[in-house]
C-alpha atoms as a PDB file:
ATOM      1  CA  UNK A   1      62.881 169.356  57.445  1.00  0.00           C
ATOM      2  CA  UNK A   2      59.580 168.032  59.294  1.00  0.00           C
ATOM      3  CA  UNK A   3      60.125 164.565  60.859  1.00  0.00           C
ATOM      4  CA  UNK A   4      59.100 161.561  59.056  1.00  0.00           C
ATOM      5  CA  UNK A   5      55.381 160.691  59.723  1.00  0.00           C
ATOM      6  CA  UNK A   6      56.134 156.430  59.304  1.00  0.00           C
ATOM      7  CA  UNK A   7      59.790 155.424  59.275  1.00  0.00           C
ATOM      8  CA  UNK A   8      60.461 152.433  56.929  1.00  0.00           C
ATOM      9  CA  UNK A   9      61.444 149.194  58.736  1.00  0.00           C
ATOM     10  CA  UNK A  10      65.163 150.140  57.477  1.00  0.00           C
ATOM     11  CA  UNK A  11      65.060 153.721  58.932  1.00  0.00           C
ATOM     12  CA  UNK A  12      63.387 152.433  62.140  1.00  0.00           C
ATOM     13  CA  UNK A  13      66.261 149.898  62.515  1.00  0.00           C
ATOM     14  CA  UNK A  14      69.409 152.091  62.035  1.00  0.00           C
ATOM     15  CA  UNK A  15      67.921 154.381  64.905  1.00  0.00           C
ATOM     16  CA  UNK A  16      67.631 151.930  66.813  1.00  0.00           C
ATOM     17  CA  UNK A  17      71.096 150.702  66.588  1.00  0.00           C
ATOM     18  CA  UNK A  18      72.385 154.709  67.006  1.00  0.00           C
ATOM     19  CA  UNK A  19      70.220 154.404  69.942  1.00  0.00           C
ATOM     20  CA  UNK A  20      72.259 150.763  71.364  1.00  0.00           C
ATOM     21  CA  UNK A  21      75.409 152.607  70.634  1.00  0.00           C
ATOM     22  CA  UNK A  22      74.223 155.675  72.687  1.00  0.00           C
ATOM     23  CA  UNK A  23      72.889 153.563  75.505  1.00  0.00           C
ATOM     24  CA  UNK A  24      76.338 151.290  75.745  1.00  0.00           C
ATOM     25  CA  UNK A  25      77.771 154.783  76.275  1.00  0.00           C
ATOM     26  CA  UNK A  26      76.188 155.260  79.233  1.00  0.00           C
ATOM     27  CA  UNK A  27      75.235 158.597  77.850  1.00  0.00           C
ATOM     28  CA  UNK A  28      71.181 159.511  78.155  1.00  0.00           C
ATOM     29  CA  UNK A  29      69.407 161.412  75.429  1.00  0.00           C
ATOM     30  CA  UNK A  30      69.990 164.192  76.523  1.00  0.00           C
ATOM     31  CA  UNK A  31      73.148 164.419  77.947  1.00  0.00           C
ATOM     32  CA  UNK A  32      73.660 163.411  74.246  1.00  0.00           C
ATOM     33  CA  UNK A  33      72.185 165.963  72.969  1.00  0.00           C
ATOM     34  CA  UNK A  34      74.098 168.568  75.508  1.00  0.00           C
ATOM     35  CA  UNK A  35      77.906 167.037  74.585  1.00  0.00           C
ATOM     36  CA  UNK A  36      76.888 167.750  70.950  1.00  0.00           C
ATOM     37  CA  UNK A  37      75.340 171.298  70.999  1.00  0.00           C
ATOM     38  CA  UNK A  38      72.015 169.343  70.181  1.00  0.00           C
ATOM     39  CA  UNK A  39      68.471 169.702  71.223  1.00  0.00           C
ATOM     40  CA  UNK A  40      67.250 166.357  72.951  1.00  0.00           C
ATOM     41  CA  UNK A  41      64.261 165.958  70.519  1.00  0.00           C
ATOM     42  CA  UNK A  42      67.116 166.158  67.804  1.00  0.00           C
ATOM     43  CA  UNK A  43      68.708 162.832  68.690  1.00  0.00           C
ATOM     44  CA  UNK A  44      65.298 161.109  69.836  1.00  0.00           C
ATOM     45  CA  UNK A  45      63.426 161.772  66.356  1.00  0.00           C
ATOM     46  CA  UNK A  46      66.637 160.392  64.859  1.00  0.00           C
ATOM     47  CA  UNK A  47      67.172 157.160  67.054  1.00  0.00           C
ATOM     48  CA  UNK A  48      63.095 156.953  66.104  1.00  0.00           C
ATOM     49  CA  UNK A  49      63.869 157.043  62.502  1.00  0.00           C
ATOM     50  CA  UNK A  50      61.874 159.971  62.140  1.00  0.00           C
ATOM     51  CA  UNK A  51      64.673 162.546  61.490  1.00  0.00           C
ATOM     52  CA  UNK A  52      67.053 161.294  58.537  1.00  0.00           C
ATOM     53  CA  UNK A  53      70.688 161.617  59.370  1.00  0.00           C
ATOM     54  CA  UNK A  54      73.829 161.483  57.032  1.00  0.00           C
ATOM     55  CA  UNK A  55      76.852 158.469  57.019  1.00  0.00           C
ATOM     56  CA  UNK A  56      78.902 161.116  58.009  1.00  0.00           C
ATOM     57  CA  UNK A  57      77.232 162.215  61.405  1.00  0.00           C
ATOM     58  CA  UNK A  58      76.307 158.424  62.205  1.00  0.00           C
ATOM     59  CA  UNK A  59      80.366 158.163  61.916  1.00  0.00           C
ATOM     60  CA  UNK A  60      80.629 161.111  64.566  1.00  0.00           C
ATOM     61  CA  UNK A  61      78.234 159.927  66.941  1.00  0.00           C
ATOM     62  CA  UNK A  62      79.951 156.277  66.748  1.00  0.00           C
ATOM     63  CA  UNK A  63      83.203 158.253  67.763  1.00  0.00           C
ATOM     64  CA  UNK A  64      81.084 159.954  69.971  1.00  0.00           C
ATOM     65  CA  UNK A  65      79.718 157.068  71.408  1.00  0.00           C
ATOM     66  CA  UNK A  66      83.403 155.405  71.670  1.00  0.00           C
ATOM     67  CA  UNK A  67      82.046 152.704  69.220  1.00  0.00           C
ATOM     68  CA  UNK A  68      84.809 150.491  68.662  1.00  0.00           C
ATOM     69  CA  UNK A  69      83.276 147.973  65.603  1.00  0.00           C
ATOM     70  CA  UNK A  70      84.443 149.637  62.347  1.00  0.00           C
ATOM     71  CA  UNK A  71      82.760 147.283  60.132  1.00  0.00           C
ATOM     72  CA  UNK A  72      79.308 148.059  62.109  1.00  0.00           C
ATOM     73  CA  UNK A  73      80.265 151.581  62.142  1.00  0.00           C
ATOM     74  CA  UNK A  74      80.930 151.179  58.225  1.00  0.00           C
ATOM     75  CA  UNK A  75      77.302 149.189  57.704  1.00  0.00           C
ATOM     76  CA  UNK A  76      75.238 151.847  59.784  1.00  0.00           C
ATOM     77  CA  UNK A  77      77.308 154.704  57.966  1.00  0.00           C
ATOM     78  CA  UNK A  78      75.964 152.870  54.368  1.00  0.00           C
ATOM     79  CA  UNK A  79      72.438 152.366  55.323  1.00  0.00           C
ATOM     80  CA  UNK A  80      72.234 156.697  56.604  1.00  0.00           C
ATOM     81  CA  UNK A  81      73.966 157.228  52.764  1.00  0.00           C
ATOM     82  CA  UNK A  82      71.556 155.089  51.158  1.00  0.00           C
ATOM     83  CA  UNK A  83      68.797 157.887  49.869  1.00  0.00           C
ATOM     84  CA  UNK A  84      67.956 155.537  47.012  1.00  0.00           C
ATOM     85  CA  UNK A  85      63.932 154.612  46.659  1.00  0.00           C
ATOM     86  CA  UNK A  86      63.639 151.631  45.910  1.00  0.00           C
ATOM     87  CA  UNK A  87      61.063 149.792  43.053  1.00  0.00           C
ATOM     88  CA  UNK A  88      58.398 148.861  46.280  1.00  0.00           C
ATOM     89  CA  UNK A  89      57.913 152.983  46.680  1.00  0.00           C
ATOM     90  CA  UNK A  90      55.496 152.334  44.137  1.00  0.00           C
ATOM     91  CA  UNK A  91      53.203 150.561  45.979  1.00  0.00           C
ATOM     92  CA  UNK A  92      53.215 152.655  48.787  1.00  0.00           C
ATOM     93  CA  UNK A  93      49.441 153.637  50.005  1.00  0.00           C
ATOM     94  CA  UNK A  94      48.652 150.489  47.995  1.00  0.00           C
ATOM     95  CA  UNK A  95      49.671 148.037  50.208  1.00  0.00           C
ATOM     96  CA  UNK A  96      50.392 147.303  53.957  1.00  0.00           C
ATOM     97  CA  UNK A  97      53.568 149.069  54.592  1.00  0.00           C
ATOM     98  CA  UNK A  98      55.146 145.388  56.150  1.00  0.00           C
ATOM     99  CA  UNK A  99      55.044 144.403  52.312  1.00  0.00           C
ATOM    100  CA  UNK A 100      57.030 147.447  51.015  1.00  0.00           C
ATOM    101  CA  UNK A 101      59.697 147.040  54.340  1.00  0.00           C
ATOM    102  CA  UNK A 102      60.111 143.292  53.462  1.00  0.00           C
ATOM    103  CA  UNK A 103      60.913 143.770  49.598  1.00  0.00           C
ATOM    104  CA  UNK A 104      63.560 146.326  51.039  1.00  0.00           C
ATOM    105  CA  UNK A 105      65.063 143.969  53.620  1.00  0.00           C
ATOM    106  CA  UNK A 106      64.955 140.905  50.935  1.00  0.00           C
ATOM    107  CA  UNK A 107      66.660 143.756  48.514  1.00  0.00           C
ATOM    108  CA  UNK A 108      69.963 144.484  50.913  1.00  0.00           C
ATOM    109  CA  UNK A 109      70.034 141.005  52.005  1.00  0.00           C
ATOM    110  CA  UNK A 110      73.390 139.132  51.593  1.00  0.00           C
ATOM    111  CA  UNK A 111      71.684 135.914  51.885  1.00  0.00           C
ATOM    112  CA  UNK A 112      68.041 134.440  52.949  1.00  0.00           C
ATOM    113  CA  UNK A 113      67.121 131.218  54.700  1.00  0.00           C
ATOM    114  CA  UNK A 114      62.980 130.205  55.686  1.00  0.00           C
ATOM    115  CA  UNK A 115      61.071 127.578  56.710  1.00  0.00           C
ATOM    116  CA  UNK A 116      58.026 127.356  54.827  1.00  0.00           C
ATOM    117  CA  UNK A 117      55.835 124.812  56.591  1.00  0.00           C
ATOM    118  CA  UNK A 118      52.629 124.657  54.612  1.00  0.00           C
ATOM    119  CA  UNK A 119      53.167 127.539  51.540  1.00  0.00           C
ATOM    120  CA  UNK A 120      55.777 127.543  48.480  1.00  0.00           C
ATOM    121  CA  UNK A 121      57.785 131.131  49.736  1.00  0.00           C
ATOM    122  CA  UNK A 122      56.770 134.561  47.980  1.00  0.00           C
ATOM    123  CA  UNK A 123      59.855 134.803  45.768  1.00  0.00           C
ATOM    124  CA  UNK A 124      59.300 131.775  44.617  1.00  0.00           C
ATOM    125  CA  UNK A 125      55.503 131.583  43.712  1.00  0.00           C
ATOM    126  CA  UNK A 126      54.129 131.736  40.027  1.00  0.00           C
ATOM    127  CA  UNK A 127      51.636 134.573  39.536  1.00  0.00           C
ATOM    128  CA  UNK A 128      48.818 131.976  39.864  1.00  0.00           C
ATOM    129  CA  UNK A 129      49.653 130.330  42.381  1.00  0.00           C
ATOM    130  CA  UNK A 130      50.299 133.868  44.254  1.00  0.00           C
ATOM    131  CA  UNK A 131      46.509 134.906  43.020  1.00  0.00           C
ATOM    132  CA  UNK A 132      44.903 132.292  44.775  1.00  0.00           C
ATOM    133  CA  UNK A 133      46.714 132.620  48.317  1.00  0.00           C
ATOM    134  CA  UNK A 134      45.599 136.016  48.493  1.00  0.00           C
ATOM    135  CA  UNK A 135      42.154 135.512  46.863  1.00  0.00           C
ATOM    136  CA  UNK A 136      41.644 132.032  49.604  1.00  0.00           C
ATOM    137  CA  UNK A 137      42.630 134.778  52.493  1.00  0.00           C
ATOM    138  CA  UNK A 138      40.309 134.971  55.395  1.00  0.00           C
ATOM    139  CA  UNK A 139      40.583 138.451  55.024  1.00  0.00           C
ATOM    140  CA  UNK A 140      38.937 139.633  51.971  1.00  0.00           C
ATOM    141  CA  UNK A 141      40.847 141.992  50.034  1.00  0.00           C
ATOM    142  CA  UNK A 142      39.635 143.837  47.302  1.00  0.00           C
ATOM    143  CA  UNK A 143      40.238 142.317  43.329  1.00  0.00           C
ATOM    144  CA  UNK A 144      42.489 145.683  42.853  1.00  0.00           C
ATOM    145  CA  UNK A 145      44.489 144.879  45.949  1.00  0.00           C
ATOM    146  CA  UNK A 146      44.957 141.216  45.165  1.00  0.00           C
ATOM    147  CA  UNK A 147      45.762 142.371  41.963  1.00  0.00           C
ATOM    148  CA  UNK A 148      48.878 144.893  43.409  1.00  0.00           C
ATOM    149  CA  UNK A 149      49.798 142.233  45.799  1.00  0.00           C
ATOM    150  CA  UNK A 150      50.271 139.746  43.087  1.00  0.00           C
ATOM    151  CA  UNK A 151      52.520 142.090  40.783  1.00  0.00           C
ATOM    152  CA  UNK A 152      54.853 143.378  44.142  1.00  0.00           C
ATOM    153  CA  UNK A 153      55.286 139.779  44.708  1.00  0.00           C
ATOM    154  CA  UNK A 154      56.508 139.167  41.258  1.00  0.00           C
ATOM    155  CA  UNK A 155      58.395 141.826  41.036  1.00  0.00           C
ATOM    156  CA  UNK A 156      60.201 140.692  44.752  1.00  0.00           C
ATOM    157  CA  UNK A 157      62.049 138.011  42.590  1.00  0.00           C
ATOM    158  CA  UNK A 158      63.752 140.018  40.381  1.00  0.00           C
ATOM    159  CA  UNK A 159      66.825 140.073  43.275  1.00  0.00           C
ATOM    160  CA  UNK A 160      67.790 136.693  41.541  1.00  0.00           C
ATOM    161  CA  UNK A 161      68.594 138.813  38.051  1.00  0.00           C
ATOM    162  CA  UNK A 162      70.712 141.318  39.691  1.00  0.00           C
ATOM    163  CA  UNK A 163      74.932 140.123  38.856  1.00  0.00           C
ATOM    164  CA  UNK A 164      75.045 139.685  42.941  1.00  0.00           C
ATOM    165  CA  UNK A 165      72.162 137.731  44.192  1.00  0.00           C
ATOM    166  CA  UNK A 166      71.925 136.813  47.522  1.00  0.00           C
ATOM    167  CA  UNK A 167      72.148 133.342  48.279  1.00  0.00           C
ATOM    168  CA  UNK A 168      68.336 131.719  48.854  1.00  0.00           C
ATOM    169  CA  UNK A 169      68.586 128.831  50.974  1.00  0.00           C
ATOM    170  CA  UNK A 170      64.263 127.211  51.244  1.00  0.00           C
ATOM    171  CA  UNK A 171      63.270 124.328  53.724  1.00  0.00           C
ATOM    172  CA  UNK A 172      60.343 123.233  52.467  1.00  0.00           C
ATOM    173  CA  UNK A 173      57.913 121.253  53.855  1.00  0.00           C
ATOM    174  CA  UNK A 174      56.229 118.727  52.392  1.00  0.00           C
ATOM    175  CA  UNK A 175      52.871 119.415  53.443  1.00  0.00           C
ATOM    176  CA  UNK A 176      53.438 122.647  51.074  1.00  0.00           C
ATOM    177  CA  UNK A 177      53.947 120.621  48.299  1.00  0.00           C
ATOM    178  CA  UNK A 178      50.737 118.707  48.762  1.00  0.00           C
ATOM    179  CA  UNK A 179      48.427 121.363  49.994  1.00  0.00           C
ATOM    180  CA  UNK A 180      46.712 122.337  46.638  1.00  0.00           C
ATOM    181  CA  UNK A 181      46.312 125.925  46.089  1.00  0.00           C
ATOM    182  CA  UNK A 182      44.254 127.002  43.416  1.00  0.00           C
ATOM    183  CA  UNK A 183      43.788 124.269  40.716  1.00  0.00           C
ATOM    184  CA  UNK A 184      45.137 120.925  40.380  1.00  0.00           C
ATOM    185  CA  UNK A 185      46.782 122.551  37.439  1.00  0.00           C
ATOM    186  CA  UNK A 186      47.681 125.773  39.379  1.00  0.00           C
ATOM    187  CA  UNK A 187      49.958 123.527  41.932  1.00  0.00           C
ATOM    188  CA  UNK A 188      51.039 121.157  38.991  1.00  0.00           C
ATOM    189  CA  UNK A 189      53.004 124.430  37.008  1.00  0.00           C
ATOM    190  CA  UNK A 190      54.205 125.656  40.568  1.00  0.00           C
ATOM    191  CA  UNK A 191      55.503 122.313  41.439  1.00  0.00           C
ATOM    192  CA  UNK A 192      57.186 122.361  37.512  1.00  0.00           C
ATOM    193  CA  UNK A 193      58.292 126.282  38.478  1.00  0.00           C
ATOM    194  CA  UNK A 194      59.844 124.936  41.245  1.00  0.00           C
ATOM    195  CA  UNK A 195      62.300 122.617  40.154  1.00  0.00           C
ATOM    196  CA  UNK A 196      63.135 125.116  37.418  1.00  0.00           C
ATOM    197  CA  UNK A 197      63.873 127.771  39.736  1.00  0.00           C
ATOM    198  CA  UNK A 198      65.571 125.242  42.106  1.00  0.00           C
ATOM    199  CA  UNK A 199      68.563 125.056  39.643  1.00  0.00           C
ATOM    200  CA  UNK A 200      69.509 128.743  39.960  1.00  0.00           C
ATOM    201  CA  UNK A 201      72.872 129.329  41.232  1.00  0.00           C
ATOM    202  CA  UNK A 202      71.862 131.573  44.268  1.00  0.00           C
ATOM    203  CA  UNK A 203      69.019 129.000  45.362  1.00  0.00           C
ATOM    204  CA  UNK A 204      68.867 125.678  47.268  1.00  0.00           C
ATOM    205  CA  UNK A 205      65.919 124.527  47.669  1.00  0.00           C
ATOM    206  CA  UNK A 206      65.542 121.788  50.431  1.00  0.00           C
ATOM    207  CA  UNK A 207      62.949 119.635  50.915  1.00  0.00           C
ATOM    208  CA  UNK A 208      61.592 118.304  54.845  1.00  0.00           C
ATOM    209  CA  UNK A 209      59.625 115.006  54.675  1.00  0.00           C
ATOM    210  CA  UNK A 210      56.614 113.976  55.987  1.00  0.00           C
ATOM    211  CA  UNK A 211      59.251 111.125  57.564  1.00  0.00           C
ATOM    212  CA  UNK A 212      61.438 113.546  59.362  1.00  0.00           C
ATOM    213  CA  UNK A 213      60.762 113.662  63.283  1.00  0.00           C
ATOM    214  CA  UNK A 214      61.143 115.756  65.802  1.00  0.00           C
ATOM    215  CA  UNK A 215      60.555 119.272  63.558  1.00  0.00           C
ATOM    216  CA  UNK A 216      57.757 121.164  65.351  1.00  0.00           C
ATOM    217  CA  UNK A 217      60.555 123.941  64.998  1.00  0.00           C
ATOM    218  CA  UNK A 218      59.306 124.077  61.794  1.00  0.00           C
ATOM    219  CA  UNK A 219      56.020 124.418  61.931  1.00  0.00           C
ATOM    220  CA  UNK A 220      56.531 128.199  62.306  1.00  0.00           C
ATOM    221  CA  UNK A 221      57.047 130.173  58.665  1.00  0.00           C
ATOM    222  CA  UNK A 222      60.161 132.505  58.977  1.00  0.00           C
ATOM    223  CA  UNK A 223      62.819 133.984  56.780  1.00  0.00           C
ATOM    224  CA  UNK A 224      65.791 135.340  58.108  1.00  0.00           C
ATOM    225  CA  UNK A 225      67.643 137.962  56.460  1.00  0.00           C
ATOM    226  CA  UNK A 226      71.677 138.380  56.775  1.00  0.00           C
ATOM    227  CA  UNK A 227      73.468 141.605  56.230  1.00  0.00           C
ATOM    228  CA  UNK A 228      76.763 142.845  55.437  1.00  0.00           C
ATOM    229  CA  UNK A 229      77.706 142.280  59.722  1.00  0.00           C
ATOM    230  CA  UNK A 230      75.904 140.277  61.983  1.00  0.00           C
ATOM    231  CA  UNK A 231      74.820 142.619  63.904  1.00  0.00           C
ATOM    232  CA  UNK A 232      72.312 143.914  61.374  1.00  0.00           C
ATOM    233  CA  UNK A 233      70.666 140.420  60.606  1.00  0.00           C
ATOM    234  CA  UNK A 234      66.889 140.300  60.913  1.00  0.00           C
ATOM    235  CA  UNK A 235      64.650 137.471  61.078  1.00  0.00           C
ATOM    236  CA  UNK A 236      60.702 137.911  59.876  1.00  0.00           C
ATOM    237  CA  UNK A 237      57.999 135.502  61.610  1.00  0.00           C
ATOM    238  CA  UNK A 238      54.642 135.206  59.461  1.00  0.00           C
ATOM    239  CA  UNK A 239      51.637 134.695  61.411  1.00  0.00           C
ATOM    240  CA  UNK A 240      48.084 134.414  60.263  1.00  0.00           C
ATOM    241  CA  UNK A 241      47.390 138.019  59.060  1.00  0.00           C
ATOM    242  CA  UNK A 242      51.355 139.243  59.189  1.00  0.00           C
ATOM    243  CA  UNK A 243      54.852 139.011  59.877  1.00  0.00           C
ATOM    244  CA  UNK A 244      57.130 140.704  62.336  1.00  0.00           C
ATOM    245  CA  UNK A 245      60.703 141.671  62.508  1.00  0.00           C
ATOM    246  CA  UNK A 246      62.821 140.986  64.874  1.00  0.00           C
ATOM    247  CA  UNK A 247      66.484 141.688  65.278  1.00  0.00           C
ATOM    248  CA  UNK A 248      67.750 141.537  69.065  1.00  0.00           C
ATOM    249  CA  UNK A 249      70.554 139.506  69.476  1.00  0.00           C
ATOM    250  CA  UNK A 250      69.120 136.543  71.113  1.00  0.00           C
ATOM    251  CA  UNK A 251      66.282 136.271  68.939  1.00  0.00           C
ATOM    252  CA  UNK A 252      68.665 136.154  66.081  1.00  0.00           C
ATOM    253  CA  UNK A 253      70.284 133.510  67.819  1.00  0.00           C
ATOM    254  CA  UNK A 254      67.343 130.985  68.504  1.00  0.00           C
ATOM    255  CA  UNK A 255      66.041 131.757  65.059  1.00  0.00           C
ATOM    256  CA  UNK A 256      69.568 130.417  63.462  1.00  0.00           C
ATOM    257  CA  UNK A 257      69.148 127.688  65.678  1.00  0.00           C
ATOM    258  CA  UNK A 258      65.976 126.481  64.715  1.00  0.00           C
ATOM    259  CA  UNK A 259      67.163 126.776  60.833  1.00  0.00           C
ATOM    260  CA  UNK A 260      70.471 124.884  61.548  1.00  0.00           C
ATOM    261  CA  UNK A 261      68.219 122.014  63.324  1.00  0.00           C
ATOM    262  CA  UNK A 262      65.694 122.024  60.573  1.00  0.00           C
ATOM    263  CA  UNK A 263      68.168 121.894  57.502  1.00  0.00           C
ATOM    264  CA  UNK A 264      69.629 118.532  59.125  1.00  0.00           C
ATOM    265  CA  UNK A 265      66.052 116.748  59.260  1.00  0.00           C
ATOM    266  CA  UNK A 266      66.349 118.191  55.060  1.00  0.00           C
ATOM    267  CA  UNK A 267      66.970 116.037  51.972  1.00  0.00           C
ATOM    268  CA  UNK A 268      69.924 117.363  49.798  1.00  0.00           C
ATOM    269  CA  UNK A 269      68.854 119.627  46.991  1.00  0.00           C
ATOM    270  CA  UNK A 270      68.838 116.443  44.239  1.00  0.00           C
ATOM    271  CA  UNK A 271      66.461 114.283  45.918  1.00  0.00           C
ATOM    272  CA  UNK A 272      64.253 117.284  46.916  1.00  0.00           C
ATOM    273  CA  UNK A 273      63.914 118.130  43.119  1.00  0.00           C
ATOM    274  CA  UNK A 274      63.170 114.459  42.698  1.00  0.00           C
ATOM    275  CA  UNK A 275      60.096 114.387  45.256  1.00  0.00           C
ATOM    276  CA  UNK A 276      58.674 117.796  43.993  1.00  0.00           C
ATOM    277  CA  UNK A 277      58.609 115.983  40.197  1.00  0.00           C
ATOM    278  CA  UNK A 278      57.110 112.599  41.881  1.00  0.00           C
ATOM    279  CA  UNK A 279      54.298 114.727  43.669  1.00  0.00           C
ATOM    280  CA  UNK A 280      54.091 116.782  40.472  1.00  0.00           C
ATOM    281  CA  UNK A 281      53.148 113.589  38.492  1.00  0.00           C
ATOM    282  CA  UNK A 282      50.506 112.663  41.390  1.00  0.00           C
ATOM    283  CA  UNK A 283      48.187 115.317  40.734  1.00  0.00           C
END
């Protein structure tokens, strides 16, 4: 089987961990690759993501590596299994392949928390609302484009039908309520969408005040994705044209920091539905 020409986000990430468990070994690649009857390009194009590789193998290379975490062992094990392709495959050569790997990390998340300083979040956004972020872009996309973005967008939010949701928790700024988008209309039916949606069982949406201090913390969009262990969380940062992913331990940490600190500067979910209707009735 040739080796993958661009490794999902997902694929990418469980080599890398393969390649963490290798490393805390003490083993190189290819002293590896020798104790195994491999060639060394074997396990590199697998710890790159490139070469697929089965739940059972990952299990003997954690034994291998003298990994001692079963539940990690267990997680990695699921995620080589997992041959499934996912609803965002359609979109593939469509859109920027950061779109298709977020759907998939939003899709095996066991919960979500973001900051959204100065935007309503993706999986909450009304197909409207959604047309005219990516139509005001500063980087002019093509109607057909917009027009795909829009519809994987929508179809992001179907995680919230499935009998297991994840657990959605927003802190919203209140800039993002005010900044109109669109129409006056266009934000006054997101607004409406919003405190609709905010009722859902798997979502809390929280709202931070202009009145809150001290939250330049949140001045930086991010969603941070939990998994079945820890050790598999991810966090994405949007910037001004993307988003990246990042997953090392003490990135993970400062990121769950910065929501912790944020959600306390929050109002509770009740009087956040109550501002977004007051605003609502502003414009």
């Amino acid at each position: 089987m040739p080796p993958r020409g661009q490794p999902t986000a997902r694929q990418a990430r469980l080599g890398a961990e393969l390649r963490k468990l290798r490393e805390a070994s003490g083993m190189s690649s290819a002293e590896a690759a020798a104790s195994l009857g491999w060639e060394r390009p074997q396990v590199s194009h697998i710890e790159s993501g490139r070469y697929g590789v089965s739940g059972e193998r990952v299990r003997h290379l954690a034994a291998h590596y003298s990994a001692s975490d079963d539940a990690y062992v267990n997680a990695l094990a699921a995620m080589a299994d997992d041959r499934s392709k996912g609803w965002w495959v359609e979109f593939r050569n469509i859109l920027p392949a950061r779109s298709l790997d977020l759907a998939e990390l939003e899709h095996h998340a066991v919960y979500l928390r973001s900051i959204q300083p100065l935007i309503v979040p993706g999986l909450l956004q009304t197909e409207e609302y959604a047309q005219a972020i990516f139509a005001g872009a500063v980087t002019k996309r093509p109607a057909a484009e917009i027009d795909a973005a829009v519809a994987h967008r929508m179809k992001r939010r179907e995680i919230f039908e499935r009998p297991d949701p994840p657990d959605f928790e927003v802190l919203l700024h209140e800039a993002a309520l005010r900044i109109c988008y669109g129409t006056r209309d266009v934000m006054r039916r997101q607004l409406g969408f919003l405190t609709e949606v905010a009722t859902h069982p798997a979502i809390t949406l929280r709202v931070i005040p202009f009145a809150a201090a001290g939250m330049t913390s949140a001045l930086q969009p991010l969603t941070y994705a939990g998994a079945v262990v820890s050790q598999l969380d991810t966090v994405q940062v949007d910037n001004a044209f993307d988003g990246v992913f990042l997953d090392a331990g003490a990135q993970l940490g400062k990121y769950r920091a910065v929501l912790d600190a944020t959600r306390s500067a929050t109002l509770n979910p009740t009087e956040s539905r109550k501002v977004i209707r007051s605003i609502a009735k502003e414009l």
